[in-house]
C-alpha atoms as a PDB file:
ATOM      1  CA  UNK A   1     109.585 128.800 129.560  1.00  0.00           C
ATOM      2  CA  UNK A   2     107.635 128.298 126.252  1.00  0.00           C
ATOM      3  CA  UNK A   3     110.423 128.653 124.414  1.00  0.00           C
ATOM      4  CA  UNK A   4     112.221 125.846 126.406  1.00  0.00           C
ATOM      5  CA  UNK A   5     109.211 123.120 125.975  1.00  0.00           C
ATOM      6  CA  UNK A   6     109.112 124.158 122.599  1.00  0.00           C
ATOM      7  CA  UNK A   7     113.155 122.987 122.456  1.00  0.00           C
ATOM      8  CA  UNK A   8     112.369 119.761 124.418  1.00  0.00           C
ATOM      9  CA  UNK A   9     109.444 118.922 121.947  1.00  0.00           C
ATOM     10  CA  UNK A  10     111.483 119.260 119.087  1.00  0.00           C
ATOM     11  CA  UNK A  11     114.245 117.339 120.524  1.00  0.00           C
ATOM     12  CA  UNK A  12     112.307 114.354 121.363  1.00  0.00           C
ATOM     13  CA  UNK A  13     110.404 114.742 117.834  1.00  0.00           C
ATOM     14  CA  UNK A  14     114.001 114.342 116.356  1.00  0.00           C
ATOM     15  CA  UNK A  15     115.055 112.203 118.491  1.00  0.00           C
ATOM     16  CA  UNK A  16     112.154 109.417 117.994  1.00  0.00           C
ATOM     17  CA  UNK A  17     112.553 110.673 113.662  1.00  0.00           C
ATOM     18  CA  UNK A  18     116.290 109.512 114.222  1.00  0.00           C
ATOM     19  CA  UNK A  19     114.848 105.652 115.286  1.00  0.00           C
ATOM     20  CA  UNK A  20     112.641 105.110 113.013  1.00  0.00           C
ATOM     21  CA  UNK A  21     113.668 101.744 111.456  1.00  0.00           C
ATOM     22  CA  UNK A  22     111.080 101.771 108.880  1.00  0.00           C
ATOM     23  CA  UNK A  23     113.488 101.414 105.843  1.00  0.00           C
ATOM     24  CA  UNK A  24     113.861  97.765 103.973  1.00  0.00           C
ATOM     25  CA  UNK A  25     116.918  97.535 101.541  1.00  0.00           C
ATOM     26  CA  UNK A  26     115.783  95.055  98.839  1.00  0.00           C
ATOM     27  CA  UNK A  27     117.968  93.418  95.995  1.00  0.00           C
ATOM     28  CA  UNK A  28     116.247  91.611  93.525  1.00  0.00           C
ATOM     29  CA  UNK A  29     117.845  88.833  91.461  1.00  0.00           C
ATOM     30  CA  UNK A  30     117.734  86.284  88.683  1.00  0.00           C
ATOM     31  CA  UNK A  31     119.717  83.747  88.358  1.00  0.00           C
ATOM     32  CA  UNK A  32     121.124  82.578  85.539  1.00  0.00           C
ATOM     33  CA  UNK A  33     119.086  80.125  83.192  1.00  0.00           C
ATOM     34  CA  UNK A  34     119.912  76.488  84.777  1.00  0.00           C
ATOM     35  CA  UNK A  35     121.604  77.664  87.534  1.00  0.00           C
ATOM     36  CA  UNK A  36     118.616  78.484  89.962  1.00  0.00           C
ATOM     37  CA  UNK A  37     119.783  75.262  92.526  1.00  0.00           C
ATOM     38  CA  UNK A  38     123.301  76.688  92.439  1.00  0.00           C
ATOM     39  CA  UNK A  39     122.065  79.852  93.278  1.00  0.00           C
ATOM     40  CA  UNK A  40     120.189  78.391  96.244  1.00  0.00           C
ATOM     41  CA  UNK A  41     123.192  76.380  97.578  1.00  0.00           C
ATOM     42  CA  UNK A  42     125.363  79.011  97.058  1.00  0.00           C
ATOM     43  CA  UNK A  43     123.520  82.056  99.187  1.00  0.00           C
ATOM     44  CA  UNK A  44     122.786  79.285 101.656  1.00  0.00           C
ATOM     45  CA  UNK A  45     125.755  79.343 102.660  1.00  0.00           C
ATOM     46  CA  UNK A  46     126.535  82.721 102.095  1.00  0.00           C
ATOM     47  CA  UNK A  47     123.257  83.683 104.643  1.00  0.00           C
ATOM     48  CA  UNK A  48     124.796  81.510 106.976  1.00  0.00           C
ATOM     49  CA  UNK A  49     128.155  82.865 106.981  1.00  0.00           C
ATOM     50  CA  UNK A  50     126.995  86.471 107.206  1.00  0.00           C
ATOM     51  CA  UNK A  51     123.738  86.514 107.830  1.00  0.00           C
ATOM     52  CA  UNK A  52     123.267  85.133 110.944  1.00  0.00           C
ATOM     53  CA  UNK A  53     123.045  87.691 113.982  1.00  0.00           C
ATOM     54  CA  UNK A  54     123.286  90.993 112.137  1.00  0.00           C
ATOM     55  CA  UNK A  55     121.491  92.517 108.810  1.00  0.00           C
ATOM     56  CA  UNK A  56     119.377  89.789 108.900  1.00  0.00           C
ATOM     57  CA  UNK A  57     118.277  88.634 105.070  1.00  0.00           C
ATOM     58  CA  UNK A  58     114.165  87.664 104.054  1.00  0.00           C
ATOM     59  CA  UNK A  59     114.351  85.738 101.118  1.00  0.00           C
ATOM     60  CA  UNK A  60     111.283  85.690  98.757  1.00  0.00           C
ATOM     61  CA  UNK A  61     110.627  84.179  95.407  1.00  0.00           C
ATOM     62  CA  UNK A  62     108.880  85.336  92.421  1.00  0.00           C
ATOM     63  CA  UNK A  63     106.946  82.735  91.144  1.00  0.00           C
ATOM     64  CA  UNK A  64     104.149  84.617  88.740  1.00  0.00           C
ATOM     65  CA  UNK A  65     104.876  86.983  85.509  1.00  0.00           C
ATOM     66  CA  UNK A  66     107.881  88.051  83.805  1.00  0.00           C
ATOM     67  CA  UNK A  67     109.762  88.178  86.851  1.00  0.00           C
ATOM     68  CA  UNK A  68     109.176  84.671  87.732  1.00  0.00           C
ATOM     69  CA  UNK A  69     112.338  83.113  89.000  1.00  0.00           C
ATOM     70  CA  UNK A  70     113.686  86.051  90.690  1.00  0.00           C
ATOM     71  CA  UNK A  71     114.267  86.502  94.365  1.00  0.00           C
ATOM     72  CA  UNK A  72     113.497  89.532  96.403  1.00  0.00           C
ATOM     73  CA  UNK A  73     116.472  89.632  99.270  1.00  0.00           C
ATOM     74  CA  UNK A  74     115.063  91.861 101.544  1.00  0.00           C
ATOM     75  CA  UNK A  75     116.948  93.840 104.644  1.00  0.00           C
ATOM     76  CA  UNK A  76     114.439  95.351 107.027  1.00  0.00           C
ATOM     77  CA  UNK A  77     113.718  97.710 109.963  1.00  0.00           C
ATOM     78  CA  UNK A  78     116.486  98.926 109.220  1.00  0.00           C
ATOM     79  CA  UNK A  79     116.988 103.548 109.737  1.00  0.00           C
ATOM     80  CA  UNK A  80     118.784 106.162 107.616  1.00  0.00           C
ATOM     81  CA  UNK A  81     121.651 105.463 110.331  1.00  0.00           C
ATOM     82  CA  UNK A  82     122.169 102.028 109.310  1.00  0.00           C
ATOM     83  CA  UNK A  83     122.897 103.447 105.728  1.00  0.00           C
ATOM     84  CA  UNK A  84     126.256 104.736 106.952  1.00  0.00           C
ATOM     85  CA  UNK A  85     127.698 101.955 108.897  1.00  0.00           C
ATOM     86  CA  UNK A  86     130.212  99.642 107.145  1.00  0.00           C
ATOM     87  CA  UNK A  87     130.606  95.578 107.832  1.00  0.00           C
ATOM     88  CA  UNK A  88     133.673  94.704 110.278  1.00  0.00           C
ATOM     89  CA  UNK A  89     133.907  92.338 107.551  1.00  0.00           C
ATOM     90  CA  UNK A  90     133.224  93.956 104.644  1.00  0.00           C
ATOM     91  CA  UNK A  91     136.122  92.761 102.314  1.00  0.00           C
ATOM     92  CA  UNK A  92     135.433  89.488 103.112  1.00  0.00           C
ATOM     93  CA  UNK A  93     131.866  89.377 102.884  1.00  0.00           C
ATOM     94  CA  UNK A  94     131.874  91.220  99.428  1.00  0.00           C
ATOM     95  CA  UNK A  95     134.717  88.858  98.204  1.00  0.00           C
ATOM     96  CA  UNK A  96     132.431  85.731  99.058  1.00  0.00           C
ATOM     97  CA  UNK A  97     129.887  87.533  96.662  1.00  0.00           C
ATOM     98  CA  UNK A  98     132.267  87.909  93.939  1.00  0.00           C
ATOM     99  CA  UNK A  99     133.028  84.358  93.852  1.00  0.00           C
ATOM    100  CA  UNK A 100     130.196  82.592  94.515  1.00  0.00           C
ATOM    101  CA  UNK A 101     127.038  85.009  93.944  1.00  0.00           C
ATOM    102  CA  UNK A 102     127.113  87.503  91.162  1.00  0.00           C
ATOM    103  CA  UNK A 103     128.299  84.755  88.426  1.00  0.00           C
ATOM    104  CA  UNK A 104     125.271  83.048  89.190  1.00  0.00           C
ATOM    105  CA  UNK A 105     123.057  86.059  88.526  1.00  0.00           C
ATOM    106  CA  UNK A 106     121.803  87.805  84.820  1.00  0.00           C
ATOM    107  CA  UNK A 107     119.924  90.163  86.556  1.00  0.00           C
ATOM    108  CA  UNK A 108     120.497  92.653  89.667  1.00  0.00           C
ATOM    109  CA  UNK A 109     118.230  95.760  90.631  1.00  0.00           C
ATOM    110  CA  UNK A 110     118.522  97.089  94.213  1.00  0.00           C
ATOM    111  CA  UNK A 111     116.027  99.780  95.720  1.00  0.00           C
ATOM    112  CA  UNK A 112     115.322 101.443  98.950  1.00  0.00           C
ATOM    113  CA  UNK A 113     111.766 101.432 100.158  1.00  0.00           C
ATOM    114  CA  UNK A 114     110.243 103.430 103.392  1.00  0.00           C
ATOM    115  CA  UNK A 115     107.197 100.578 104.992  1.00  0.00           C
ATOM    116  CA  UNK A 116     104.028 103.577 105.143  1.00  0.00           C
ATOM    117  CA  UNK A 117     101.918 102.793 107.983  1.00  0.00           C
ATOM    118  CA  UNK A 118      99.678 105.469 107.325  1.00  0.00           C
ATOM    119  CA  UNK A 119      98.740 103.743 103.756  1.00  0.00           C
ATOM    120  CA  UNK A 120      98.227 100.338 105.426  1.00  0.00           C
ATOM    121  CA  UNK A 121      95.460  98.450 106.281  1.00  0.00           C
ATOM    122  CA  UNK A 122      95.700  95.460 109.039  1.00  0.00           C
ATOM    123  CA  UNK A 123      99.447  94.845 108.325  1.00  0.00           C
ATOM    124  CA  UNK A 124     101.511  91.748 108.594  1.00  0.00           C
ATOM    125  CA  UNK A 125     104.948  92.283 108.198  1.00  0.00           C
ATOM    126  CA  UNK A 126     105.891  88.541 108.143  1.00  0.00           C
ATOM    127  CA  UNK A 127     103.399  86.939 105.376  1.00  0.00           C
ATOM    128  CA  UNK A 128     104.546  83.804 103.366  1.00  0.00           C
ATOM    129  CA  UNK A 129     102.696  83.968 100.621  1.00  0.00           C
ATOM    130  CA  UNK A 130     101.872  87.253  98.866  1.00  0.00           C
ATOM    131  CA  UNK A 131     100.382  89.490  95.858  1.00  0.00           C
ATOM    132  CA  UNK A 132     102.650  92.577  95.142  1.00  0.00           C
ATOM    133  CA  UNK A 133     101.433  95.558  92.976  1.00  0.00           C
ATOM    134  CA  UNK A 134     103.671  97.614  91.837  1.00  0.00           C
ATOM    135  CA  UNK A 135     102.778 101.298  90.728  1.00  0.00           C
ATOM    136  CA  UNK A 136     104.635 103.806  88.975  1.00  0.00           C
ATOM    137  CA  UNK A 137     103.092 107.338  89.752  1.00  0.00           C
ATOM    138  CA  UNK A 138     102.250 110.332  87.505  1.00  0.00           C
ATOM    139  CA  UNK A 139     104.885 112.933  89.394  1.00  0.00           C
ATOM    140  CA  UNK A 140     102.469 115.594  88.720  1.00  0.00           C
ATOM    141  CA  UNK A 141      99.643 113.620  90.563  1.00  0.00           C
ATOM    142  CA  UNK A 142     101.434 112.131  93.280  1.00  0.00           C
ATOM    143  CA  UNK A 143     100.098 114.160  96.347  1.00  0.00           C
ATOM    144  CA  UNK A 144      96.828 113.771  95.106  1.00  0.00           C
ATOM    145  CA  UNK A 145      97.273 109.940  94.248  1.00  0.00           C
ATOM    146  CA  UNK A 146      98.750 109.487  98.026  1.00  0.00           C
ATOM    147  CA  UNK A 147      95.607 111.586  99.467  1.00  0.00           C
ATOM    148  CA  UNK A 148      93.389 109.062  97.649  1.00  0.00           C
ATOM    149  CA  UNK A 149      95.037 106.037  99.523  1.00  0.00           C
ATOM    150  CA  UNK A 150      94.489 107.547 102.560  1.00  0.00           C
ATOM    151  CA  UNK A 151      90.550 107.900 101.994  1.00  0.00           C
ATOM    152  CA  UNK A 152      90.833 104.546 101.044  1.00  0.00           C
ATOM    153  CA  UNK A 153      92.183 103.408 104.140  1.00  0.00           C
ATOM    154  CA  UNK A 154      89.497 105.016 105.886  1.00  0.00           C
ATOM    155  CA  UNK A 155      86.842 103.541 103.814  1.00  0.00           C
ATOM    156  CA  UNK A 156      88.313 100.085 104.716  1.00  0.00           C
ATOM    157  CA  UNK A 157      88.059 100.989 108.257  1.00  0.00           C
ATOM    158  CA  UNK A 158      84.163 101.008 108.008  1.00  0.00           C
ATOM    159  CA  UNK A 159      83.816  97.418 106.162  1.00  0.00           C
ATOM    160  CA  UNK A 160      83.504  94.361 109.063  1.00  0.00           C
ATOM    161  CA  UNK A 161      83.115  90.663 108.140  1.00  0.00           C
ATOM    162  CA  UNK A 162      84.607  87.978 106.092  1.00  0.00           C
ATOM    163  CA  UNK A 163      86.529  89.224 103.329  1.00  0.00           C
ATOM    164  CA  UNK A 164      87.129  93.092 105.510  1.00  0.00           C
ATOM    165  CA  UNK A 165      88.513  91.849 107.977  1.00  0.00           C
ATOM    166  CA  UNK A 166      91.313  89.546 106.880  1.00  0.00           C
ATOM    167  CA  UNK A 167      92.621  91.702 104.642  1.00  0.00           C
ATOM    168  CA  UNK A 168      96.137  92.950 105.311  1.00  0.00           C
ATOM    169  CA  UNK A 169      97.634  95.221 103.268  1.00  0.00           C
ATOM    170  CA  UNK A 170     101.518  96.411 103.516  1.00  0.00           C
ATOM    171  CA  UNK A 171     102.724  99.377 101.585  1.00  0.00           C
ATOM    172  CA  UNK A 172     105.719 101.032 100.765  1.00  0.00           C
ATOM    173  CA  UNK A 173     107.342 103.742  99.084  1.00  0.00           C
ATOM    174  CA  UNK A 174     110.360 103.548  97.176  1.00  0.00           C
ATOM    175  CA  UNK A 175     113.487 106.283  97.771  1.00  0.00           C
ATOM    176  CA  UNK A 176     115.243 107.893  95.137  1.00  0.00           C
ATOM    177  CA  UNK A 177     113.308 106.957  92.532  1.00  0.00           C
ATOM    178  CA  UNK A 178     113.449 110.152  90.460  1.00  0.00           C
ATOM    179  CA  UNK A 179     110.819 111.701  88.564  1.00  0.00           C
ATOM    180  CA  UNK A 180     108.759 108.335  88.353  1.00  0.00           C
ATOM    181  CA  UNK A 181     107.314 108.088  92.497  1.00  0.00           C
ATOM    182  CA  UNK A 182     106.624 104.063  92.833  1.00  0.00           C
ATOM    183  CA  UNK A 183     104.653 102.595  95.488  1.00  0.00           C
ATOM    184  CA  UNK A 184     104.447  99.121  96.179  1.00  0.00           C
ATOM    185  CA  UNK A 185     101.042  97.174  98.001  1.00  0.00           C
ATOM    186  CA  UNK A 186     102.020  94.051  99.534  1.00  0.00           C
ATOM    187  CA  UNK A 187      98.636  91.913  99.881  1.00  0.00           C
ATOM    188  CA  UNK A 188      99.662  89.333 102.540  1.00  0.00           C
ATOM    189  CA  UNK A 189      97.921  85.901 102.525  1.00  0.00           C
ATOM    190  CA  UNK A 190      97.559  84.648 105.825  1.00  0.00           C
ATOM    191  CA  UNK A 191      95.625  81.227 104.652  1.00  0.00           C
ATOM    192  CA  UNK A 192      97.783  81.457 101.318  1.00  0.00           C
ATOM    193  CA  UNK A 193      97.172  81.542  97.744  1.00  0.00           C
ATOM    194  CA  UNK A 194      93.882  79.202  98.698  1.00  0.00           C
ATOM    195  CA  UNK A 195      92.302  82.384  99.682  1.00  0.00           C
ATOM    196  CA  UNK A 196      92.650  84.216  96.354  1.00  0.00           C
ATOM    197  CA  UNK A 197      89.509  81.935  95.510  1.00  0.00           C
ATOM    198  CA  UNK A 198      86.453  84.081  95.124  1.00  0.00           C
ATOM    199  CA  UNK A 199      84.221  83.798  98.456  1.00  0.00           C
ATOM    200  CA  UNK A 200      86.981  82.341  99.986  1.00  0.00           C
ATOM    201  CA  UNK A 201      85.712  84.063 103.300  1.00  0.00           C
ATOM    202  CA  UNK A 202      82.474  83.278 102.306  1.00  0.00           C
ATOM    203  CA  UNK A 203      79.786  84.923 100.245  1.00  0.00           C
ATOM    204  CA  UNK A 204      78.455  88.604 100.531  1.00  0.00           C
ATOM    205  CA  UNK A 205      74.744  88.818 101.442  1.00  0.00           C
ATOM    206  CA  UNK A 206      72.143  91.104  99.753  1.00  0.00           C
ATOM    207  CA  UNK A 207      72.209  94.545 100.993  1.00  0.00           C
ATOM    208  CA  UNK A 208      76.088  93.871 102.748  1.00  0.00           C
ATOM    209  CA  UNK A 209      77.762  97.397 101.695  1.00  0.00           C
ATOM    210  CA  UNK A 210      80.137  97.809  99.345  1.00  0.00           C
ATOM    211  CA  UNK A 211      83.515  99.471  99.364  1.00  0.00           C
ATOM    212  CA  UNK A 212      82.013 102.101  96.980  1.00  0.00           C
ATOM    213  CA  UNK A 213      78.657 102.365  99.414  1.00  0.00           C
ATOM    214  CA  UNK A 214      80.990 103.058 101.888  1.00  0.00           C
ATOM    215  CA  UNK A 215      83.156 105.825 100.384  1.00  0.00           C
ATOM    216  CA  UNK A 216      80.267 107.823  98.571  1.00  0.00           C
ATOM    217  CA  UNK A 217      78.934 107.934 102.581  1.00  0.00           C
ATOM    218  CA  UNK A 218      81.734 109.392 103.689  1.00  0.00           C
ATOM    219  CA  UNK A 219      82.464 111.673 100.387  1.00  0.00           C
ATOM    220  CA  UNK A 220      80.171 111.991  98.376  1.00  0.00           C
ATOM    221  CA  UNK A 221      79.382 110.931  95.237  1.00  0.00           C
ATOM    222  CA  UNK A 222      80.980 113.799  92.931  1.00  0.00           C
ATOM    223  CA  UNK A 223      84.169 112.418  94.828  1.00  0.00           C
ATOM    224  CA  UNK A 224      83.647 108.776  93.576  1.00  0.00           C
ATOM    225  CA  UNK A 225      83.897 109.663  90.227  1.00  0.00           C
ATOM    226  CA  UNK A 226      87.317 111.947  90.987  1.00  0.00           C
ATOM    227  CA  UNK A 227      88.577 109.000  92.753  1.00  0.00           C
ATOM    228  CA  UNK A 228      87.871 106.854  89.840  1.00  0.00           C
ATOM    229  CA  UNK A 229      89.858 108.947  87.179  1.00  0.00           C
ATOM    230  CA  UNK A 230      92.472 109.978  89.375  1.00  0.00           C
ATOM    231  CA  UNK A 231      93.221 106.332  90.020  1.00  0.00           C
ATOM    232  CA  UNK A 232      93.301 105.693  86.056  1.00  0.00           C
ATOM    233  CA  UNK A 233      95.399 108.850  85.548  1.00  0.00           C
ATOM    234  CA  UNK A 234      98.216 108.562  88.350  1.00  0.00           C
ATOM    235  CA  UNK A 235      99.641 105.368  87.246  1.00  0.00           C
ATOM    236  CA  UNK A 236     101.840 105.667  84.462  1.00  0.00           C
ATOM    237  CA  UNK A 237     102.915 101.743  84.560  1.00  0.00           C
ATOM    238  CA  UNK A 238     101.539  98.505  86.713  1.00  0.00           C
ATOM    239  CA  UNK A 239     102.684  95.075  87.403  1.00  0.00           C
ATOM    240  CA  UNK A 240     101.713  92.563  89.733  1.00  0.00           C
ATOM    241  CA  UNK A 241     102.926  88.991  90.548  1.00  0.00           C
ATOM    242  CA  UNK A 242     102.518  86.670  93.279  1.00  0.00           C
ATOM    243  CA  UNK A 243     105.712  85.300  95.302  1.00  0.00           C
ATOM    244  CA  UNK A 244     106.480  83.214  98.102  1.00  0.00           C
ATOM    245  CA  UNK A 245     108.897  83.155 101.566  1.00  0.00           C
ATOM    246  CA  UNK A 246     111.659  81.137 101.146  1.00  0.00           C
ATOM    247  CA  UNK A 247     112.436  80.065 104.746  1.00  0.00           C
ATOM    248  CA  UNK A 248     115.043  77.745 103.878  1.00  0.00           C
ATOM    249  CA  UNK A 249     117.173  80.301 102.230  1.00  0.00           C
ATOM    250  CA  UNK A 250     116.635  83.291 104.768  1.00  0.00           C
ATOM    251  CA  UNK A 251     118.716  84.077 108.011  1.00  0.00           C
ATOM    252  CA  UNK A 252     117.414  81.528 110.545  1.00  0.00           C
END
């Protein structure tokens, strides 16, 4: 009998593993210099023709750093099953590309990232207006550098008011990625970049605790200073920017 609950757990553990639609495809691109409005007409259309109904298309635009004036077109909730199935279409829909896409473009990257719930903190999965940080990760000190996160998270958890408790925090993971792990925080904006003022939610008071008052209560204060290096150590290379939803140019 124990062996046959034991079966029916596992089952429905791989079962709901097999659903998860927690995966985002995202293809980042730049279009050429003076081209940027023929860009936008041209995947207009192109999200319109096959875009519409299925493998819906987010379109966001970089418009901070060296990146600036590159698009993020993002596929999401999408599962490892999804990976294998092919477009009815899919001559078509790459020829339509060929022509009126990629010769528009000087830059294409694409990437695979898994959305980490466990990592996040009051997440909003449809933001407009963003600040991404991107992290490349010390292999050696990735467990370690994920464990820290997850303190964090629960160090949030204690902070109430203002500030606390409209932050939102999204973060991902990206898949084979190699021997460099990079995680991605998405800080979403609900009031936009207006809120990126400081006291924006209005001012701390004396005695309010801090995110560090909070974390040496729960670990201490040896584990502070740990947390501090670690976080110094693990990344190997940062960059942040801020971007934007482009409504206009994503499946409607």
């Amino acid at each position: 009998m124990k062996r046959i609950i034991l079966l029916l757990l596992m089952a429905t553990t791989l079962a709901a593993y097999s659903q998860k639609t927690d995966l985002s495809t995202v293809n980042t691109v730049k279009p050429n210099k003076g081209q940027k409005m023929a860009f936008e007409t041209a995947y207009k259309a192109h999200i319109a023709k096959f875009h519409k109904a299925d493998e819906k298309i987010s379109v966001y635009e970089i418009i901070s750093g060296p990146r600036e004036g590159s698009y993020h077109l993002v596929n999401g909730g999408r599962s490892f099953a999804d990976l294998d199935k092919e477009r009815a279409d899919a001559a078509a829909h790459s020829m339509d590309l060929d022509k009126t896409f990629y010769p528009l473009l000087q830059e294409t990257m694409n990437g695979t990232y898994r959305y980490m719930d466990s990592l996040s903190f009051h997440p909003d999965p449809g933001a407009d207006k963003c600040v991404v940080t991107v992290r490349t990760i010390k292999l050696s000190l990735e467990s370690d550098y994920r464990n820290e996160l997850s303190r964090g998270i629960k160090t949030l958890g204690k902070l109430k008011g203002g500030f606390w408790d409209n932050l939102s925090i999204n973060v991902f993971e990206q898949l084979w990625d190699g021997s460099e792990p990079i995680v991605v925080n998405i800080r979403n904006l609900k009031d936009g970049f207006k809120s990126l003022e400081t006291d924006y939610y209005g001012a701390s008071k004396p005695g309010d605790p801090t995110f560090k008052d909070e974390y040496v209560k729960l670990y201490g204060t040896a584990d502070w200073d740990k947390r501090v290096k670690l976080l110094e150590d693990a990344v190997v290379k940062y960059e942040q920017y801020i971007m934007k939803l482009r409504k206009d140019l994503s499946s409607q």
